[in-house]
Protein backbone atom coordinates (compact mmCIF):
# COMPACT_ATOMS: atom_id res chain seq x y z
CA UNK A 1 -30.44 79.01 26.68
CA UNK A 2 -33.35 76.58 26.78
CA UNK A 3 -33.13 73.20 26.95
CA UNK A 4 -33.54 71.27 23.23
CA UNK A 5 -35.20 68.34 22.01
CA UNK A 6 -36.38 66.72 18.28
CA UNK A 7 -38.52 68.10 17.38
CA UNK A 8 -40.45 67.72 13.57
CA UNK A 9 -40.38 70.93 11.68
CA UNK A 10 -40.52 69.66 7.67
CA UNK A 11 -43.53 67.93 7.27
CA UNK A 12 -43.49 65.17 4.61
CA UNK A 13 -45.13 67.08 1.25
CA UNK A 14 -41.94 69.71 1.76
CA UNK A 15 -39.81 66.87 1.87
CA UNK A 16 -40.78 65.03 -0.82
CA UNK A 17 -40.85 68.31 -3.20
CA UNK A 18 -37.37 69.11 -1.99
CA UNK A 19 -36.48 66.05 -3.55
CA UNK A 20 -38.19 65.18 -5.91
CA UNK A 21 -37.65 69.00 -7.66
CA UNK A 22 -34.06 68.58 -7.29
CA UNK A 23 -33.81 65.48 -8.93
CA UNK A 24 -35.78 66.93 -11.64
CA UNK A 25 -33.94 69.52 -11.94
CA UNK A 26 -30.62 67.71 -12.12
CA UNK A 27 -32.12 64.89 -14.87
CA UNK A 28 -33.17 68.40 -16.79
CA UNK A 29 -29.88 69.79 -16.96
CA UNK A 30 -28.42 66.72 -17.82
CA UNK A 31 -30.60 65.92 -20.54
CA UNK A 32 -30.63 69.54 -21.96
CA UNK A 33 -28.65 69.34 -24.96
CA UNK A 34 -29.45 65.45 -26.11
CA UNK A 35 -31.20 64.74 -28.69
CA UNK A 36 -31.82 61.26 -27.33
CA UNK A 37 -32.99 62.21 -24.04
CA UNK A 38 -34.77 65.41 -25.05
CA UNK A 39 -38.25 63.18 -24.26
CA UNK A 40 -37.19 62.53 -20.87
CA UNK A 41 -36.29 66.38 -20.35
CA UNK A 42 -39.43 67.64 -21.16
CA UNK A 43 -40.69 64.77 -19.03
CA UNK A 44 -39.14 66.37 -16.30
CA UNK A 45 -39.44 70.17 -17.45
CA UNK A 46 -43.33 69.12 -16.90
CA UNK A 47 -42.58 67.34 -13.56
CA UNK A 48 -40.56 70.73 -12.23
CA UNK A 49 -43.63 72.97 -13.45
CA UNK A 50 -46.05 70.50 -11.29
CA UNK A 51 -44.06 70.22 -8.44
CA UNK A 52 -43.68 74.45 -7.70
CA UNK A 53 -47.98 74.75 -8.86
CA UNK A 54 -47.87 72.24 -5.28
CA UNK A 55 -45.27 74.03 -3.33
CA UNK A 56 -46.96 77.77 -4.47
CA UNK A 57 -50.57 76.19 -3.16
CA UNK A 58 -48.72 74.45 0.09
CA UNK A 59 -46.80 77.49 0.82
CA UNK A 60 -50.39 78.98 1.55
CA UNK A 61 -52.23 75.96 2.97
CA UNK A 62 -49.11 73.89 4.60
CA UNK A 63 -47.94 73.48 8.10
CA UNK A 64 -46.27 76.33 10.09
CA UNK A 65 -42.55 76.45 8.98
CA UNK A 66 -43.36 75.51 5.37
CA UNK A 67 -46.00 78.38 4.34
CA UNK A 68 -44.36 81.26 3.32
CA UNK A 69 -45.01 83.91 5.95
CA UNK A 70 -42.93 81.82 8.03
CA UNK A 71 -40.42 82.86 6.02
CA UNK A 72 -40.69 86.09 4.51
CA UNK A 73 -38.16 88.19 5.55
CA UNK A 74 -36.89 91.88 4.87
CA UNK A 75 -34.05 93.37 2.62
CA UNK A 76 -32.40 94.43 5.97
CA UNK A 77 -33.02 91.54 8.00
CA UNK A 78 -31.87 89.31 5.51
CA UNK A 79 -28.86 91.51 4.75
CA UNK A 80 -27.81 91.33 7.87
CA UNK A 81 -28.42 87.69 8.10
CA UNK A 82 -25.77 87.25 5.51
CA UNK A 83 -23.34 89.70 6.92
CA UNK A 84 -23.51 87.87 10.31
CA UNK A 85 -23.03 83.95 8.21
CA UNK A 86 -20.44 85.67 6.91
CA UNK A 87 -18.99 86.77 9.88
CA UNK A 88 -19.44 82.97 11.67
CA UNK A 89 -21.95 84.70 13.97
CA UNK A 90 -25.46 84.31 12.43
CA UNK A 91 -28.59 83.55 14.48
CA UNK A 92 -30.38 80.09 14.85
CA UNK A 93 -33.72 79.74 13.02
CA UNK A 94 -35.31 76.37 13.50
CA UNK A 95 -37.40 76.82 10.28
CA UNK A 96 -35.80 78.41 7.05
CA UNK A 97 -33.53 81.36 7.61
CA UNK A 98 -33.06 84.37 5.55
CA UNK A 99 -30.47 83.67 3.15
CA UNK A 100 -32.43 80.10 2.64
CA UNK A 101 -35.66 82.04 2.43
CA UNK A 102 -33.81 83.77 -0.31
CA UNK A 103 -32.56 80.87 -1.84
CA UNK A 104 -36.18 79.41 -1.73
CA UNK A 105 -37.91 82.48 -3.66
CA UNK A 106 -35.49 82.58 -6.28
CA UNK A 107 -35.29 79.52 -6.79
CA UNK A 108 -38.91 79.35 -7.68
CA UNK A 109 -39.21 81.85 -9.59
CA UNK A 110 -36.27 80.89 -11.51
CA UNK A 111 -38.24 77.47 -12.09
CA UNK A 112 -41.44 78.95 -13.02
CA UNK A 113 -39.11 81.07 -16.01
CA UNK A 114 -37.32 77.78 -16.88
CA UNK A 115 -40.18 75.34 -16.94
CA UNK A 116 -42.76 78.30 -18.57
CA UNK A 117 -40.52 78.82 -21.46
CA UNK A 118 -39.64 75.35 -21.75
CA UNK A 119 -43.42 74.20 -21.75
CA UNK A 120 -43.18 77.22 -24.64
CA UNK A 121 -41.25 76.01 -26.96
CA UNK A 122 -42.58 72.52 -26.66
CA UNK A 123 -45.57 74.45 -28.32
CA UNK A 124 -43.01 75.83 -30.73
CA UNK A 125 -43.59 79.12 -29.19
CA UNK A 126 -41.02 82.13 -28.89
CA UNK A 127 -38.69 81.14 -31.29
CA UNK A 128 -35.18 81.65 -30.91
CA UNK A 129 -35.63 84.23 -28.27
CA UNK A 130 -37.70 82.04 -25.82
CA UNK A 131 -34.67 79.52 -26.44
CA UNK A 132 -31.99 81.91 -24.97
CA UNK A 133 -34.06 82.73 -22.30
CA UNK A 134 -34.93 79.18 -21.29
CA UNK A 135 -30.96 79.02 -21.27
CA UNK A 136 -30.46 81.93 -19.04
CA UNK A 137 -32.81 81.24 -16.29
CA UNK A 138 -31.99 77.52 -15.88
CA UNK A 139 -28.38 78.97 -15.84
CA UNK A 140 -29.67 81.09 -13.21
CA UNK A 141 -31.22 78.79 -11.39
CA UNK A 142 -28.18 76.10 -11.33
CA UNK A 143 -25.87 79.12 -9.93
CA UNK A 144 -28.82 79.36 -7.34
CA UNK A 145 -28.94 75.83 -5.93
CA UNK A 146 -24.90 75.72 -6.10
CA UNK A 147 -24.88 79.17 -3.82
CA UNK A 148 -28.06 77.46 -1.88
CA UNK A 149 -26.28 74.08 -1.26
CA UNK A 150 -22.73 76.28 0.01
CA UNK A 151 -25.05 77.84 2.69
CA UNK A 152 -26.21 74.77 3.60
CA UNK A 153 -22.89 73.64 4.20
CA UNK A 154 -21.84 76.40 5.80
CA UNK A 155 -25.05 76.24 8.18
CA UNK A 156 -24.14 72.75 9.01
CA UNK A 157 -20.75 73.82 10.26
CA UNK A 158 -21.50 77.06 12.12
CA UNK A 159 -24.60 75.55 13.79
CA UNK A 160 -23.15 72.19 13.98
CA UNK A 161 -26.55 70.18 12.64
CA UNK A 162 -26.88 67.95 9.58
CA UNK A 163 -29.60 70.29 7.60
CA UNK A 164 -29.70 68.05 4.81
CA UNK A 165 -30.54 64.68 6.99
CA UNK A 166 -33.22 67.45 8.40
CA UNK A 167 -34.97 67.61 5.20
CA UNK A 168 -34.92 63.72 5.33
CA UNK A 169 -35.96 63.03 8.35
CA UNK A 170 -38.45 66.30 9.04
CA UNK A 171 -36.50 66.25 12.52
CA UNK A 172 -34.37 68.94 14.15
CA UNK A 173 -33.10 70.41 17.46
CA UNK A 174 -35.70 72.86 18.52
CA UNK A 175 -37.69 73.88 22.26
CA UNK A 176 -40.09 71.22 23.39
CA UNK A 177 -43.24 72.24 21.17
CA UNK A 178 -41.76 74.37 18.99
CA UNK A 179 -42.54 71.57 16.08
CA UNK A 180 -45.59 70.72 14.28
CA UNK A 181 -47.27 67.99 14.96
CA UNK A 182 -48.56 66.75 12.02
CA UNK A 183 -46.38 64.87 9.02
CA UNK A 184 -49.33 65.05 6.54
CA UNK A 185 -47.78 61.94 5.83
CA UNK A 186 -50.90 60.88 2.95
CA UNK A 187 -50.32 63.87 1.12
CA UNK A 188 -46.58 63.47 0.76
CA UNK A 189 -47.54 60.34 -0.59
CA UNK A 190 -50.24 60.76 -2.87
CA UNK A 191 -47.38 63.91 -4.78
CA UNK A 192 -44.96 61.21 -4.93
CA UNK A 193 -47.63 58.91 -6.22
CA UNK A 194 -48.72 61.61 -8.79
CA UNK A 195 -45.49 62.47 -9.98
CA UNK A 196 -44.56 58.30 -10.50
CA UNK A 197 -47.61 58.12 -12.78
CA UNK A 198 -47.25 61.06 -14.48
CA UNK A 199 -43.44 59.43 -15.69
CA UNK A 200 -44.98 56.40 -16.05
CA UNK A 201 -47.78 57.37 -18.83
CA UNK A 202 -46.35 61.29 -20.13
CA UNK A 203 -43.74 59.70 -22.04
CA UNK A 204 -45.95 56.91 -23.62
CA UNK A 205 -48.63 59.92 -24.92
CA UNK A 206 -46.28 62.66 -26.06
CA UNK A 207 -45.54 64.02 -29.20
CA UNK A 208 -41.57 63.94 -29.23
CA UNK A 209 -40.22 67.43 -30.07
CA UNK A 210 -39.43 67.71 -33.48
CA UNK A 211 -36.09 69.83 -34.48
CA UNK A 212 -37.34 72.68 -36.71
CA UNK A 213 -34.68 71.87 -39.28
CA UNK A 214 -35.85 68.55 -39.62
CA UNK A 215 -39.19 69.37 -39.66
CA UNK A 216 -38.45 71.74 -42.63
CA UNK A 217 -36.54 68.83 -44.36
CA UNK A 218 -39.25 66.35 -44.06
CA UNK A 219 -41.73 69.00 -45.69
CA UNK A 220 -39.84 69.80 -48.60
CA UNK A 221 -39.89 65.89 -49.20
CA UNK A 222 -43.47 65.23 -48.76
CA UNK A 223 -42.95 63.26 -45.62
């Protein structure tokens, strides 16, 4: 086997969307059912829609292990990938494996569904319908990153490396120049930059959601 060093395989825009969209994710399910914080959900709804528009574009433009046909992978293949995890025997992949490939197209296109018909209904679109499926894909999509964060634990353990400090740090055990080479460090920023502003002035410029049964009671008293 050849001889490993560090080497830099998530440049910074991946690593700041990994981030950033689970933390909106996890405000978004929090706030899902308050009435107090429903402002601050579609805040975030908005912020998970934004953040998947960059990683769809940077999945085509980005650096080698974070556009997608670095990643695109085979029923069979990936089968078998899981069959070998399973089995404590799977193969090494210094960019995303198969199962996390997996993990990585469902999991956007379960956001897409959940932001879309979120957006939706802040529109008062869809009715009742477009509320049950809002339900079911971010349902969905939180059974997703549960089975996507128990294969990243079970990575870490069968390949002995930390693959969440990875997606910190952008570093990992790889053959002299097998990495990239660039960071793209001003682009990382200027998404984390956007997304800061966007909290910082969405929330002063909405309209807050209004519950249809209190808009109905404020019409039948003139209000």
């Amino acid at each position: 086997m050849a001889d490993t060093t560090k080497v830099l395989v998530w440049d910074i825009p991946t690593r700041v969307f990994h981030w950033l969209l689970a933390a909106a994710f996890v405000g978004a399910w929090l706030t899902g059912d308050s009435e107090r914080w429903r402002l601050i959900h579609f805040t975030l709804g908005y912020t998970l829609a934004g953040l998947i528009g960059f990683r769809l574009i940077w999945g085509l433009a980005g650096s080698r292990y974070a556009r997608f046909r670095s990643f695109l992978f085979g029923p069979g293949k990936t089968w078998a990938y899981i069959k070998a995890m399973l089995a404590n025997r799977p193969a090494h992949y210094l960019g995303h494996n198969p199962a996390g490939a997996l993990a990585i197209f469902g999991l956007l296109g379960l956001g897409l569904a959940t932001a879309g018909s979120g957006i939706a209904m802040d529109y008062e679109l869809g009715g009742e319908w477009l509320e049950e499926f809002h339900e079911i894909a971010a349902n969905g999509m939180l059974v997703l990153v549960l089975a996507h964060i128990a294969g990243v634990v079970l990575g870490c353990l069968q390949h002995r490396e930390n693959l969440a400090r990875a997606m910190v740090t952008g570093y990992k055990q790889g053959e002299a120049g097998s990495g990239i080479r660039r960071g793209h460090a001003w682009l990382g920023l200027l998404l984390a930059a956007a997304v800061a502003a966007f909290w910082a002035v969405y929330p002063s410029v909405a309209t807050p959601p209004v519950d249809g049964g209190h808009a109905e009671e404020h019409a039948e008293h003139g209000d």
